[in-house]
N, C-alpha and C. Protein backbone atom coordinates (compact mmCIF):
# COMPACT_ATOMS: atom_id res chain seq x y z
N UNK A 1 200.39 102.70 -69.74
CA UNK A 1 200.87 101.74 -68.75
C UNK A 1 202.13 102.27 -68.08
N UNK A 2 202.79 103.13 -68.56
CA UNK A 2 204.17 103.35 -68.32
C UNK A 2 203.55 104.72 -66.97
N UNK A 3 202.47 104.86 -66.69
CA UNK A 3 202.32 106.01 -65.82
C UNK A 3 201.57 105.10 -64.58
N UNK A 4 201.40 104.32 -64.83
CA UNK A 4 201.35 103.06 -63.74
C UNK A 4 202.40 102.28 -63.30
N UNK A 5 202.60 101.71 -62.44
CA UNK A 5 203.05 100.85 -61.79
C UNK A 5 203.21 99.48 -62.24
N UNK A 6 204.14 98.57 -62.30
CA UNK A 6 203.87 97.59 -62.65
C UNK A 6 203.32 96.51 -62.13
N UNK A 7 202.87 97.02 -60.17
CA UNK A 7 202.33 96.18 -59.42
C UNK A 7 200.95 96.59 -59.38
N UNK A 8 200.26 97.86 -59.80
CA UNK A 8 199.26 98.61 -60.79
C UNK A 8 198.45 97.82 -61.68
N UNK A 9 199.18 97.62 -62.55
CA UNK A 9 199.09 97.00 -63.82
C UNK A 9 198.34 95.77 -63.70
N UNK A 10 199.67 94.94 -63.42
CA UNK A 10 198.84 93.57 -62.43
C UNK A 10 197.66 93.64 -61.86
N UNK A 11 197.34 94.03 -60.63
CA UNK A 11 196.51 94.48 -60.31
C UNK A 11 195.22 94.29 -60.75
N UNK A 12 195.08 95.23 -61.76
CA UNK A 12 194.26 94.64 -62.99
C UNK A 12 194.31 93.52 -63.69
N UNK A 13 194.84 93.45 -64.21
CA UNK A 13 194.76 92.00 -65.06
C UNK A 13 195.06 90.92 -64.19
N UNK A 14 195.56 90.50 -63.07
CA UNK A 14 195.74 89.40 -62.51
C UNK A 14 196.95 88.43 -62.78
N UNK A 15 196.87 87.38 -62.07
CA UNK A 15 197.99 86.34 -62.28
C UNK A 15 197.97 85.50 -63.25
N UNK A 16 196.68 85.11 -64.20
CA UNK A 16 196.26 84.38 -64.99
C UNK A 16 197.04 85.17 -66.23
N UNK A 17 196.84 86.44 -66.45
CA UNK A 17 197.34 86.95 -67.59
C UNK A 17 198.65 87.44 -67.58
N UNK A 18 198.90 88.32 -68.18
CA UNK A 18 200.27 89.17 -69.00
C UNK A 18 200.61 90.62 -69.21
N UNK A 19 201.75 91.27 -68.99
CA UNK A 19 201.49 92.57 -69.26
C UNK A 19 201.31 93.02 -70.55
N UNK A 20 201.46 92.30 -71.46
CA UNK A 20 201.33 92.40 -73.31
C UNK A 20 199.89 92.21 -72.97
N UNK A 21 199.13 91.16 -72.43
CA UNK A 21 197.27 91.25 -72.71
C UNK A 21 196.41 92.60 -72.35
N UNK A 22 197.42 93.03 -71.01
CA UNK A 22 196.68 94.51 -70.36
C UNK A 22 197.15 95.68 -71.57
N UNK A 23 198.48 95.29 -72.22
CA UNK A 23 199.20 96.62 -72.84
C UNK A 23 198.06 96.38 -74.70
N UNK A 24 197.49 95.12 -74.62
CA UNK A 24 196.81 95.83 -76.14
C UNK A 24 195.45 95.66 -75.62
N UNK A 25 194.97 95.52 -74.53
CA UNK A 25 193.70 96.19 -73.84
C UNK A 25 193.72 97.48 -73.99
N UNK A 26 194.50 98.23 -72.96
CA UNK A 26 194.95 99.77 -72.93
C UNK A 26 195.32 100.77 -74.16
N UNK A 27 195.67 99.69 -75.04
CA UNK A 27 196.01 100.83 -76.42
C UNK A 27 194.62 100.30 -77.60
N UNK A 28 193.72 99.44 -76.89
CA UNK A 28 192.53 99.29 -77.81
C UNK A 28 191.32 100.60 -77.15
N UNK A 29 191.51 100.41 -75.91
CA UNK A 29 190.98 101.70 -75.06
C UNK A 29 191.59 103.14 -75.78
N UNK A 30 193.05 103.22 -75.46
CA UNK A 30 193.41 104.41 -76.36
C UNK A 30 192.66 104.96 -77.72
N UNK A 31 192.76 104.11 -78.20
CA UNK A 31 192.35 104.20 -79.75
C UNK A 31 190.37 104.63 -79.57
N UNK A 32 189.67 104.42 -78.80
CA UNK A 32 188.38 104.47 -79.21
C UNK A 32 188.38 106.08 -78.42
N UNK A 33 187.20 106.70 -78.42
CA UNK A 33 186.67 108.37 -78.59
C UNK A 33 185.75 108.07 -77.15
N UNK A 34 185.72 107.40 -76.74
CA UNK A 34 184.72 106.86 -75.32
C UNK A 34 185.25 106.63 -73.99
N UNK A 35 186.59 106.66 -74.20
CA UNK A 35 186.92 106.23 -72.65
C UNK A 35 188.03 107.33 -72.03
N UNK A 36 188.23 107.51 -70.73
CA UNK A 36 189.33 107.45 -70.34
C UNK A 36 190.34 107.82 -70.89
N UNK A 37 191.19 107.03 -71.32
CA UNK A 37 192.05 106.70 -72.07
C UNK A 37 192.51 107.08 -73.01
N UNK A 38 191.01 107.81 -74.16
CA UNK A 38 191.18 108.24 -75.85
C UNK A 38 192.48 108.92 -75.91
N UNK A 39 192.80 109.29 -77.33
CA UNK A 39 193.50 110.13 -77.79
C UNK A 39 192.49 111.42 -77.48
N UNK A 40 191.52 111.24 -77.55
CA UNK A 40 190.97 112.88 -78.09
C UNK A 40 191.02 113.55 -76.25
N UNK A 41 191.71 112.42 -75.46
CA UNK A 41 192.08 113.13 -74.05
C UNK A 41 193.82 113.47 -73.48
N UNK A 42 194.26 113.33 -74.56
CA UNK A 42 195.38 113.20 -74.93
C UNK A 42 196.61 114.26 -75.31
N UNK A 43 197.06 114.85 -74.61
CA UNK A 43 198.17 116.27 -74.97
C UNK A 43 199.57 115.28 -75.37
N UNK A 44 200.25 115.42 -76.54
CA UNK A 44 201.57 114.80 -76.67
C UNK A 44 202.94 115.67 -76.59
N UNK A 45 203.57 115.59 -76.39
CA UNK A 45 204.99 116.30 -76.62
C UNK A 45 205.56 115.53 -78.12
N UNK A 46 206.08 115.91 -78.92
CA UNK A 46 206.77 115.24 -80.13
C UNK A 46 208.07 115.73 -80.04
N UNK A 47 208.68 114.92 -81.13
CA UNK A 47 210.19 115.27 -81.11
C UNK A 47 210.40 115.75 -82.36
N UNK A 48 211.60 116.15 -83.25
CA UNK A 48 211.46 117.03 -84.40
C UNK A 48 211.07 116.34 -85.76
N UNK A 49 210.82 114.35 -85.47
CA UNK A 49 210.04 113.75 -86.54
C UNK A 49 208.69 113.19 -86.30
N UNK A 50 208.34 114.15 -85.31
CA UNK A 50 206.79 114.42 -84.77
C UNK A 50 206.29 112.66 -84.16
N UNK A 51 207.41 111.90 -83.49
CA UNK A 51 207.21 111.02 -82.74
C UNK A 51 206.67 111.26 -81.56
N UNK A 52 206.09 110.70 -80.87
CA UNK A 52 205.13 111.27 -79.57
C UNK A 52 206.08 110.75 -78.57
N UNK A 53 206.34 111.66 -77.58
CA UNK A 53 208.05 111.10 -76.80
C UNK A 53 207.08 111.18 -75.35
N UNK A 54 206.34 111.83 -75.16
CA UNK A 54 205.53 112.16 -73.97
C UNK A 54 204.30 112.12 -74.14
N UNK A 55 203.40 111.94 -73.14
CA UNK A 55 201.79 112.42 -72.79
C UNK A 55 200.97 112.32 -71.97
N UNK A 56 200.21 113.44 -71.96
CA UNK A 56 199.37 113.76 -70.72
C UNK A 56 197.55 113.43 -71.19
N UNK A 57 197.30 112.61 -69.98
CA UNK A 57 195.75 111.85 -70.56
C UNK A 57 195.41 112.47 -69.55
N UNK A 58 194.04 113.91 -69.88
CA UNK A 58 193.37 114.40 -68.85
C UNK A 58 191.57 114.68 -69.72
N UNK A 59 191.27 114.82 -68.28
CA UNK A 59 189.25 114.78 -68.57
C UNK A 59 188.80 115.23 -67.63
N UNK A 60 187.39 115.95 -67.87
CA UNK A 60 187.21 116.36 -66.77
C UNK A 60 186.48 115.38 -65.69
N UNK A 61 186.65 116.16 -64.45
CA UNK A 61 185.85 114.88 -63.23
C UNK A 61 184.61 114.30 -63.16
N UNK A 62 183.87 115.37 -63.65
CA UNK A 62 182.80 114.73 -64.09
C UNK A 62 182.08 113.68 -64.81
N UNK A 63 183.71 113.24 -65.71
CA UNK A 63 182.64 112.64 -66.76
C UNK A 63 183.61 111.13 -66.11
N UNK A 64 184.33 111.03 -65.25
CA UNK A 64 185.00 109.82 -64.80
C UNK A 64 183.90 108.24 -64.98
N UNK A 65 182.96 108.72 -64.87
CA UNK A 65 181.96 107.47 -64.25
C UNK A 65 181.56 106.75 -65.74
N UNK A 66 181.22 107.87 -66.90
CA UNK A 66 180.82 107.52 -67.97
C UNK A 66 182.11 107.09 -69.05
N UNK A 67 182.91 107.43 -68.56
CA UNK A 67 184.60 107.40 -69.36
C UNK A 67 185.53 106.17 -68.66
N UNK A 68 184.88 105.86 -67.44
CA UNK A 68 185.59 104.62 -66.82
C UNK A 68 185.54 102.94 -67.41
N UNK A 69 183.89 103.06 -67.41
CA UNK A 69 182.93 102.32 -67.80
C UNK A 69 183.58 101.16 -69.11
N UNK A 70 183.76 102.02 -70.39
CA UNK A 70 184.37 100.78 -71.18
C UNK A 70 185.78 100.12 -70.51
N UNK A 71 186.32 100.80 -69.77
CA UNK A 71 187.32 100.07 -68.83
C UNK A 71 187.20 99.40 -68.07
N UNK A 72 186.21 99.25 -67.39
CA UNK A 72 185.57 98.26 -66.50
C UNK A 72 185.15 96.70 -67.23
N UNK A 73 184.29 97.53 -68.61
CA UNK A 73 183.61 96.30 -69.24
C UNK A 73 184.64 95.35 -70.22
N UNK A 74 185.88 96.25 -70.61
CA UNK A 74 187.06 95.38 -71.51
C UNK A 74 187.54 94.61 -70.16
N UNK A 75 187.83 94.87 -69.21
CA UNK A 75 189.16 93.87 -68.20
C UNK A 75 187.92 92.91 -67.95
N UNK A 76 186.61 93.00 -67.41
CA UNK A 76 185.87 92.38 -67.04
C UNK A 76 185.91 91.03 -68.59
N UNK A 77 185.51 91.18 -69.34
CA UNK A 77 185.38 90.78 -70.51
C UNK A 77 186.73 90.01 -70.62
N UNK A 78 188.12 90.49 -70.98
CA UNK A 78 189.43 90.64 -70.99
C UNK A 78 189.92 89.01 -69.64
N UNK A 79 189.49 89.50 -68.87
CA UNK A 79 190.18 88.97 -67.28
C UNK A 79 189.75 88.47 -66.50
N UNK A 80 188.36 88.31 -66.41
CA UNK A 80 187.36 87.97 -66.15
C UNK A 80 187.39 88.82 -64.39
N UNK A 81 187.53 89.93 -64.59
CA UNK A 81 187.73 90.69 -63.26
C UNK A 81 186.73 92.23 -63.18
N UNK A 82 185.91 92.25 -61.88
CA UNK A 82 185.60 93.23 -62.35
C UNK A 82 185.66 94.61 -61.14
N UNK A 83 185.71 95.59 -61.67
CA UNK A 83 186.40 96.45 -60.80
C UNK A 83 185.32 97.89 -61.38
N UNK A 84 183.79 97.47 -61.12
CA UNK A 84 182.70 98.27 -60.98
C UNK A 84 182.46 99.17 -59.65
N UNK A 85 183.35 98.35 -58.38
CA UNK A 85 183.25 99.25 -57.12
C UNK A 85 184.26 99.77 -57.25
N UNK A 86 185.11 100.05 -58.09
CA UNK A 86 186.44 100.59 -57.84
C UNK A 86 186.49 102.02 -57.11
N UNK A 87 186.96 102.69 -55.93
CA UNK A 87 186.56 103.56 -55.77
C UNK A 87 186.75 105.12 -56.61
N UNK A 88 186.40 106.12 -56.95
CA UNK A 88 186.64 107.18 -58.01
C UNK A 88 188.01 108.37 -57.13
N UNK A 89 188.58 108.30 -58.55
CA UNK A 89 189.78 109.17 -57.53
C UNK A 89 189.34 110.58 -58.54
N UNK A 90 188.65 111.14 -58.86
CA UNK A 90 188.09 112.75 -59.03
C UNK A 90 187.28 112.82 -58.85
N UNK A 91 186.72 114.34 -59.52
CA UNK A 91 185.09 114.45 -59.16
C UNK A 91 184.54 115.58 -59.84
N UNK A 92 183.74 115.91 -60.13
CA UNK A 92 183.13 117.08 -60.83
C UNK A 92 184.22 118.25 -60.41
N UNK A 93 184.40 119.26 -61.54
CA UNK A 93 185.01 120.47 -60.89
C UNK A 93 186.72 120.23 -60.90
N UNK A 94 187.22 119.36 -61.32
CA UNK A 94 188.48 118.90 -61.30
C UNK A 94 188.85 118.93 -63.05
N UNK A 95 189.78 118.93 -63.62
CA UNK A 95 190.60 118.71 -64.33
C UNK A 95 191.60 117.07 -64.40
N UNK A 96 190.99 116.01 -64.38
CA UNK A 96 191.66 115.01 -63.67
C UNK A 96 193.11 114.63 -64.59
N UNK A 97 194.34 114.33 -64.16
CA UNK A 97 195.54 114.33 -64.90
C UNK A 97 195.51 112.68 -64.54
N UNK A 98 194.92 112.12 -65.44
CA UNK A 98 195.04 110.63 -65.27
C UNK A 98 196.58 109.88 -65.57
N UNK A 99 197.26 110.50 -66.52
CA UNK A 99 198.39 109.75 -66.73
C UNK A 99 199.29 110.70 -67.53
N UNK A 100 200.11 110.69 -66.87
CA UNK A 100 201.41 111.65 -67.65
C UNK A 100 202.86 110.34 -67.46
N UNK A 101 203.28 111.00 -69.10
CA UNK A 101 204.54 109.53 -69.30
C UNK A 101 205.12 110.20 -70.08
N UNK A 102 206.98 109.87 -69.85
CA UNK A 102 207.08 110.72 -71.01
C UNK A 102 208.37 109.40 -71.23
N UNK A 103 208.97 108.82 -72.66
CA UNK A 103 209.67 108.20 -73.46
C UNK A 103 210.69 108.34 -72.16
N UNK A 104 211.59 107.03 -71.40
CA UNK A 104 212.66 106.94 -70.87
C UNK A 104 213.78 107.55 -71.35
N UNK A 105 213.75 107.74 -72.81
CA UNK A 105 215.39 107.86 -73.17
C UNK A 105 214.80 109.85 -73.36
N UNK A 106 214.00 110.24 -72.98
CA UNK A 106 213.74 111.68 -73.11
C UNK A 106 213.42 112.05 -71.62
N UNK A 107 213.83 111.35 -70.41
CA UNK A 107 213.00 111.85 -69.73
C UNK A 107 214.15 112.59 -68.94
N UNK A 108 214.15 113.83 -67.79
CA UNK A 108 214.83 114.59 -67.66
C UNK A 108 215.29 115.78 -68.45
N UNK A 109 214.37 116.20 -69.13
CA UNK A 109 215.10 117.15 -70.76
C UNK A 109 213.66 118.13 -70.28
N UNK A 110 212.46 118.39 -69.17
CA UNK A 110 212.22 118.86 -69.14
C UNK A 110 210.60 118.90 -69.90
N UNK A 111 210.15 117.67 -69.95
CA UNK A 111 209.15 117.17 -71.08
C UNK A 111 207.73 117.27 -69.81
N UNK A 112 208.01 116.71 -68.77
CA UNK A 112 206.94 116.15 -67.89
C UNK A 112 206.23 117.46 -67.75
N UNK A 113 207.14 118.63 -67.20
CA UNK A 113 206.78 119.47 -66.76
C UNK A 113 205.98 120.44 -67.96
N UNK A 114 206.75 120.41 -69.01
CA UNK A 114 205.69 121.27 -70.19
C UNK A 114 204.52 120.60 -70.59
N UNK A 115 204.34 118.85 -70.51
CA UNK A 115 203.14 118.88 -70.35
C UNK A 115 202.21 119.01 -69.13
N UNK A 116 202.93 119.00 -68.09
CA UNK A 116 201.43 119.32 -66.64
C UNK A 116 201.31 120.94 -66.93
N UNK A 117 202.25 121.48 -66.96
CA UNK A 117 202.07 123.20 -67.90
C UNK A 117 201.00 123.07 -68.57
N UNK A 118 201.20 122.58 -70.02
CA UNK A 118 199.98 122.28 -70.99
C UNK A 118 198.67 121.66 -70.67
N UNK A 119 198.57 121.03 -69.51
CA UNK A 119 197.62 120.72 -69.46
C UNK A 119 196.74 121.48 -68.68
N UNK A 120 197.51 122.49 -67.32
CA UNK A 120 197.13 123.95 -66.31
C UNK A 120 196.68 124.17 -67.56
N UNK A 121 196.95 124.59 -68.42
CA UNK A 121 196.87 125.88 -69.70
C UNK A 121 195.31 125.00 -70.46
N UNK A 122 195.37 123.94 -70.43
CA UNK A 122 193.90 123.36 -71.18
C UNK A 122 192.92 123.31 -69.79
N UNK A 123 193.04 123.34 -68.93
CA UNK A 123 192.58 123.77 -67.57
C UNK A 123 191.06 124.88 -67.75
N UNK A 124 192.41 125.54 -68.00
CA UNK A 124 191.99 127.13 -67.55
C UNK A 124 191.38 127.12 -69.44
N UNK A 125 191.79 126.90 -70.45
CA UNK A 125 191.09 127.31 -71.16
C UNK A 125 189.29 126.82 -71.77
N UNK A 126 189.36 125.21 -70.81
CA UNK A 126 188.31 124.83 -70.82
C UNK A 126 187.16 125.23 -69.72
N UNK A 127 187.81 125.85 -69.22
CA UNK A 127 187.10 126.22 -67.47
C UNK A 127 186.60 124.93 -66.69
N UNK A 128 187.81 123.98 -66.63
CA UNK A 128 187.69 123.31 -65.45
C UNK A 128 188.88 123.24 -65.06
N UNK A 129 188.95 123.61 -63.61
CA UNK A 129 189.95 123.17 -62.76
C UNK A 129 189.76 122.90 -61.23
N UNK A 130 190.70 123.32 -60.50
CA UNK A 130 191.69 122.87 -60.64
C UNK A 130 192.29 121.38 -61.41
N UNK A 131 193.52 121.14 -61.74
CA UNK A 131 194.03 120.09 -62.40
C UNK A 131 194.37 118.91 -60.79
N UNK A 132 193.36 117.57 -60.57
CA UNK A 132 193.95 117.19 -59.79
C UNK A 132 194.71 115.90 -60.52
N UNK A 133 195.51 114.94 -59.83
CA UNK A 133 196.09 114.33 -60.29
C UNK A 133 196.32 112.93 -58.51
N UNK A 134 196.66 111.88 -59.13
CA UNK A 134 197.06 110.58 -57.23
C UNK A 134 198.60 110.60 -58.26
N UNK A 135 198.98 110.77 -56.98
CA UNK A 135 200.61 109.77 -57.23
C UNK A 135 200.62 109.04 -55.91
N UNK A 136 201.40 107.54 -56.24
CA UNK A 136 201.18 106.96 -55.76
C UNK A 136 202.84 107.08 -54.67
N UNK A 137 201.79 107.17 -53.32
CA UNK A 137 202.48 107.12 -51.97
C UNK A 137 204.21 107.10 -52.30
N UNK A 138 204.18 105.77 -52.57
CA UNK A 138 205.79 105.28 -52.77
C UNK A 138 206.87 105.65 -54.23
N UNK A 139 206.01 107.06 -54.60
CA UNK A 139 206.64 107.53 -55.28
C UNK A 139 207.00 108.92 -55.14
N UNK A 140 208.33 109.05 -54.59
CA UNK A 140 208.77 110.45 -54.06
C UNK A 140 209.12 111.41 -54.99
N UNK A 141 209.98 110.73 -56.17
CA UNK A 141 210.52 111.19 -57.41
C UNK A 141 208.85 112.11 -58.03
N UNK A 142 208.28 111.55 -58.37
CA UNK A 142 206.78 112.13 -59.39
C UNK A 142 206.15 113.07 -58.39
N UNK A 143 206.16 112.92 -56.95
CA UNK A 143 205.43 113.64 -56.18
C UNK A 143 206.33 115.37 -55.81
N UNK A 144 207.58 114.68 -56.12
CA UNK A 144 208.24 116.44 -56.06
C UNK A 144 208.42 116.85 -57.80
N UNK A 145 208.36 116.08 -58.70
CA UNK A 145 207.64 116.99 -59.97
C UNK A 145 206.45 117.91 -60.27
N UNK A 146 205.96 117.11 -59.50
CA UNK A 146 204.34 117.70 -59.78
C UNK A 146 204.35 118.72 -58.20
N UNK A 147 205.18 118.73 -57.67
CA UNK A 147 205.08 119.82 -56.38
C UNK A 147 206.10 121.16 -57.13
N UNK A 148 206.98 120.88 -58.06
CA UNK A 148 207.90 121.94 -58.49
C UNK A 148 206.98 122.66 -59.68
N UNK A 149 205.72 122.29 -60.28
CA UNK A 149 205.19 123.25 -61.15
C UNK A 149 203.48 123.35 -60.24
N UNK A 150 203.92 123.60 -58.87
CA UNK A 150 202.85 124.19 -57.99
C UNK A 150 202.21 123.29 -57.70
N UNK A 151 201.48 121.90 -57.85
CA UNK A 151 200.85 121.26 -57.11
C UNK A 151 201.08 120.77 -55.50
N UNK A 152 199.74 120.93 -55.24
CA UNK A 152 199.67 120.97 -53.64
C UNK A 152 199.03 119.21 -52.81
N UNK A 153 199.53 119.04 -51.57
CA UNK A 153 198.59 117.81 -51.10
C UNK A 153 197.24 118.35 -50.51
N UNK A 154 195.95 117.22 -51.64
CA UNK A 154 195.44 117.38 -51.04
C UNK A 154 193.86 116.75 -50.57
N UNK A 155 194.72 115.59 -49.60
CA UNK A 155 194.17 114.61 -49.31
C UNK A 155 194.50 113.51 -49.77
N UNK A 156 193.96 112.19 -49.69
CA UNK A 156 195.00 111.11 -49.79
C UNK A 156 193.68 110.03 -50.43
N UNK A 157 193.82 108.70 -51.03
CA UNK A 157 193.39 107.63 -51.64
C UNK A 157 193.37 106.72 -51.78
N UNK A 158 193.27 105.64 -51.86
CA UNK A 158 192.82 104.22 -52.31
C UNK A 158 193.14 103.71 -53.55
N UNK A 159 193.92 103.87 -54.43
CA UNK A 159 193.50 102.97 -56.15
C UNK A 159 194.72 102.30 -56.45
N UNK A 160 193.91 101.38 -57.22
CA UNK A 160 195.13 100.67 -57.94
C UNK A 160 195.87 99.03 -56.83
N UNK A 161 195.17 99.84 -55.43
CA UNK A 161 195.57 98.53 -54.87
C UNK A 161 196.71 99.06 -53.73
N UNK A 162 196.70 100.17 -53.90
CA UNK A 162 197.79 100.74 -52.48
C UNK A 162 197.44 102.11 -52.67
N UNK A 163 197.58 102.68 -51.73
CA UNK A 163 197.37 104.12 -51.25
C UNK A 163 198.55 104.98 -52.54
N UNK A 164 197.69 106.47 -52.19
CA UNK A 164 197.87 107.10 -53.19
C UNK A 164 197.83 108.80 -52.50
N UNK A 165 198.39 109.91 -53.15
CA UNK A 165 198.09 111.34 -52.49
C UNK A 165 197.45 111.87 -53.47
N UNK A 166 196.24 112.56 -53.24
CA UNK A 166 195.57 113.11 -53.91
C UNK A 166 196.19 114.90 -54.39
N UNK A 167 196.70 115.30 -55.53
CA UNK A 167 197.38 116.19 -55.61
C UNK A 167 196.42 117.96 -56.52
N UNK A 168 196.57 118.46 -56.42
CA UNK A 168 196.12 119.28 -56.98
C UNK A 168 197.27 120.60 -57.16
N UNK A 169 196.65 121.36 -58.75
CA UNK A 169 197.30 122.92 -59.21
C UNK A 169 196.24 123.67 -59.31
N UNK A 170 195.63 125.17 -59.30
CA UNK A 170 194.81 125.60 -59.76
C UNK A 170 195.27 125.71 -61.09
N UNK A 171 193.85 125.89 -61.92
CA UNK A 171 194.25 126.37 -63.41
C UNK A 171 194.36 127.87 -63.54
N UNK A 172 195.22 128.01 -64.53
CA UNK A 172 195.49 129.37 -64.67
C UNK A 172 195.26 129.95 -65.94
N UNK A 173 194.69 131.16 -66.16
CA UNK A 173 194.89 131.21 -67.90
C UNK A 173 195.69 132.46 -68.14
């Protein structure tokens, strides 16, 4: 949630609910091997008592449609909302960087960037890339991070409920 927006967030879940109902939606999603979301899509940064201070949730584009799906069917279920037309922000042949976050009280120390690094580097060792990634329009700060370890514009989006830049790195190995 913290790599979303909080007008994002909403978004999803609506006015009826809460950001605590979307935040143990999202970490019940985390927890399962099927979505989106999993851990097993999951690169962490730790700190030296192996607390997870950062992380990068990436998959490839291809499998967006089949990995979206229990996300669709929990908020639907959840919120009574459903967001089956949602439009797809990757696509086959991509590396998609769905969510990179790293702990507030760590951030600036250089964390963000070793994981979009780590994740070029799982890129290239899985043979899919390029790594694309949306940041959203009205975020200038994230859009010159992800431009300082080489990502490029390219092309623009729809999600979440406001426009977005579609970003891309090649992978490298």
């Amino acid at each position: 949630m913290q790599a979303m927006s909080e007008e994002c967030c909403r978004y999803f879940y609506g006015d009826a609910n809460t950001a605590d109902d979307f935040h143990r939606l999202m970490t019940a999603l985390a927890e399962r091997q099927d979505t989106q979301y999993s851990y097993l899509n999951a690169l962490c940064a730790v700190d030296g008592d192996d607390r997870v201070v950062g992380v990068s949730v990436s998959y490839d584009g291809a499998e967006l449609r089949r990995l979206r799906q229990p996300f669709i069917d929990a908020v639907k279920e959840a919120f009574g909302r459903d967001f089956s037309a949602m439009p797809e922000e990757t696509s086959a042949g991509e590396l998609y960087l769905d969510s990179l976050a790293v702990e507030p009280a760590w951030q600036g120390q250089g964390i963000a960037k070793a994981l979009l690094k780590a994740t070029a580097e799982r890129a290239a060792r899985i043979g899919c890339g390029p790594v694309g990634l949306l940041v959203d329009s009205n975020n200038p700060r994230a859009e010159r991070l992800y431009a300082s370890v080489g990502f490029v514009p390219a092309g623009t989006n729809n999600w979440g409920g406001h426009p977005m830049k579609h970003m891309v790195l090649e992978a490298k190995g």
